[in-house]
Protein backbone atom coordinates (compact mmCIF):
# COMPACT_ATOMS: atom_id res chain seq x y z
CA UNK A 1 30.55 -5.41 -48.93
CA UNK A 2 31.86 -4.41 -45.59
CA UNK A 3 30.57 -6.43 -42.42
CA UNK A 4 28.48 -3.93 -41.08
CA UNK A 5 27.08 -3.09 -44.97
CA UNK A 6 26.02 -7.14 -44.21
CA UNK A 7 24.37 -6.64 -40.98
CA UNK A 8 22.44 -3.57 -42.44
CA UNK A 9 20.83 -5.43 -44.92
CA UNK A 10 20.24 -8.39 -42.85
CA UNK A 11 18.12 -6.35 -40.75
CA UNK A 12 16.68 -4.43 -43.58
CA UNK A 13 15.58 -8.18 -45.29
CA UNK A 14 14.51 -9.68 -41.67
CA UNK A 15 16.95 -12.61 -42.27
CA UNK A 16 19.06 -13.17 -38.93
CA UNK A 17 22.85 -12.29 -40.25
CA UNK A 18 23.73 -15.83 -40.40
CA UNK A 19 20.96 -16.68 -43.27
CA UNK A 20 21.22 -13.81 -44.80
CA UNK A 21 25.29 -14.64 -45.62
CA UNK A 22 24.31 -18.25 -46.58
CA UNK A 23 21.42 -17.05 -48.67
CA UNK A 24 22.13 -13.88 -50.38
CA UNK A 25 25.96 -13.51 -50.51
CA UNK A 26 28.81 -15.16 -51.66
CA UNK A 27 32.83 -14.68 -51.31
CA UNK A 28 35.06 -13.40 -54.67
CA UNK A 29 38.27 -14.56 -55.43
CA UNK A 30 40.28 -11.94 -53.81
CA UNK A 31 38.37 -12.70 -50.22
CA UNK A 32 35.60 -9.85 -50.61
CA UNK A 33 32.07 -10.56 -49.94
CA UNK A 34 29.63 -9.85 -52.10
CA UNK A 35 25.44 -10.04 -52.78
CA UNK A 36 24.57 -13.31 -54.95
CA UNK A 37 23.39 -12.80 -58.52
CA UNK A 38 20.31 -13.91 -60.60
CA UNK A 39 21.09 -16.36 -63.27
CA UNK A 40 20.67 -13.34 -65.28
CA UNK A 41 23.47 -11.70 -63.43
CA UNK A 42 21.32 -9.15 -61.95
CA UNK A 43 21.26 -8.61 -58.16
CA UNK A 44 19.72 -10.66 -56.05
CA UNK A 45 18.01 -7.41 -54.72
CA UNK A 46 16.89 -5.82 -57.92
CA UNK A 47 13.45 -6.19 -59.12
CA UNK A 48 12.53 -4.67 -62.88
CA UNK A 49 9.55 -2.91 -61.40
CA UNK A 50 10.63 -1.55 -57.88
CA UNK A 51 13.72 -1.18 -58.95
CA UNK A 52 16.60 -1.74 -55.56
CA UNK A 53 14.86 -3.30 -52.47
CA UNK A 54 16.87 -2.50 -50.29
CA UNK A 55 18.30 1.09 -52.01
CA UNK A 56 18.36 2.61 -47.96
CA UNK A 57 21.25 0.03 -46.94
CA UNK A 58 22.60 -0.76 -50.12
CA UNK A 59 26.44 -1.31 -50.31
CA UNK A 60 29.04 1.22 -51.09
CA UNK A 61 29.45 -0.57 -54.25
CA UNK A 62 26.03 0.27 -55.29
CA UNK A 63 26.48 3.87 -54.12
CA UNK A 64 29.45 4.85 -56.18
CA UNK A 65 27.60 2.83 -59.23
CA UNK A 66 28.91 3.68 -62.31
CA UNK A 67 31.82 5.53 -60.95
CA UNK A 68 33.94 2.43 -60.76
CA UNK A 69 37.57 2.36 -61.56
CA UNK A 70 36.59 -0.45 -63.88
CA UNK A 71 34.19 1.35 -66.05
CA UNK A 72 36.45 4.84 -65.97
CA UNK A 73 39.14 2.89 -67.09
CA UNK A 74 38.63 3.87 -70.95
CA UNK A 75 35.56 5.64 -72.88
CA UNK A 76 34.85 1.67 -73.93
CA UNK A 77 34.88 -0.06 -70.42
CA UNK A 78 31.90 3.13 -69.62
CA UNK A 79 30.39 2.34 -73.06
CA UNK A 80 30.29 -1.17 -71.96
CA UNK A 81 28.88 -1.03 -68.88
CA UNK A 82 25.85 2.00 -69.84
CA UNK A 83 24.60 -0.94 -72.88
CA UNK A 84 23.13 -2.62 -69.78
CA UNK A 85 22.24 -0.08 -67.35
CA UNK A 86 19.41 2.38 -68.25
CA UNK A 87 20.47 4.65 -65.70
CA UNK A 88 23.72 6.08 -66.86
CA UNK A 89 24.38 8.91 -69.35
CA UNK A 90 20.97 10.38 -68.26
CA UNK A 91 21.28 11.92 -64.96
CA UNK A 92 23.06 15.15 -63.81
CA UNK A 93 26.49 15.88 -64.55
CA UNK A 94 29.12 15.97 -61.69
CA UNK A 95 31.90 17.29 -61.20
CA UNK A 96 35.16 15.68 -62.10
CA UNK A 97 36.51 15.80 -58.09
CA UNK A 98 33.59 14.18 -56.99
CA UNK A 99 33.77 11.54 -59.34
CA UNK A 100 37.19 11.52 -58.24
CA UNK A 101 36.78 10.94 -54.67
CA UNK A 102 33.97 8.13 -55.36
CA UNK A 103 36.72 6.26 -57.69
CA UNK A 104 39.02 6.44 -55.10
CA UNK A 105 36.96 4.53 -52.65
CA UNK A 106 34.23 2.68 -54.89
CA UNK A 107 33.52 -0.23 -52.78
CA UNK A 108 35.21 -2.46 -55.47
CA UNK A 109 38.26 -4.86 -55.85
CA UNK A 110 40.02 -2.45 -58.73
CA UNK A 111 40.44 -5.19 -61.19
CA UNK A 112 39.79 -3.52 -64.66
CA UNK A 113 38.17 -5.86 -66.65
């Protein structure tokens, strides 16, 4: 997430910017930043029955969710990642240059996994 994605959700969570880095993020190993998981690998800022806490300020990453270059990589890396997220292949269709423009910039590293 981008610095100012950071301070956003600082604010949004009342934790001074400082905490809020120590507490709920963590660095990747190409030097991004990124929200801490769960133990069960869900964000730290997901909850089963509200659903995102903080959806206003989420990260670009979360915005361009499930058009990532990772999961558009092959009709297997999307099959992959809808098993586990009860949100995709049910919501309106969009057009192939949108989905195009939010691959291009997904808020993600671009490692195909």
């Amino acid at each position: 997430m981008s610095a100012a994605e950071a301070e956003a959700i600082a604010r949004q969570v009342g934790l001074p910017l400082e905490e809020f880095l120590a507490r709920c993020t963590r660095w990747l190993e190409d030097g991004a930043l990124s929200l801490v998981e769960k133990p069960n690998l869900e964000c730290v800022f997901w909850d089963r029955e509200q659903g995102c806490t903080i959806y206003p300020v989420r990260p670009k990453q979360c915005r361009t969710w499930p058009f990532w270059r990772a999961n558009l990589a092959s009709p297997a890396h999307w099959t992959r990642a809808s098993v586990a997220c009860p949100g995709m292949d049910r919501g309106p269709l969009h057009e192939a240059g949108a989905i195009a423009e939010l691959v291009a910039d997904d808020g993600t590293s671009g490692a195909i996994l």
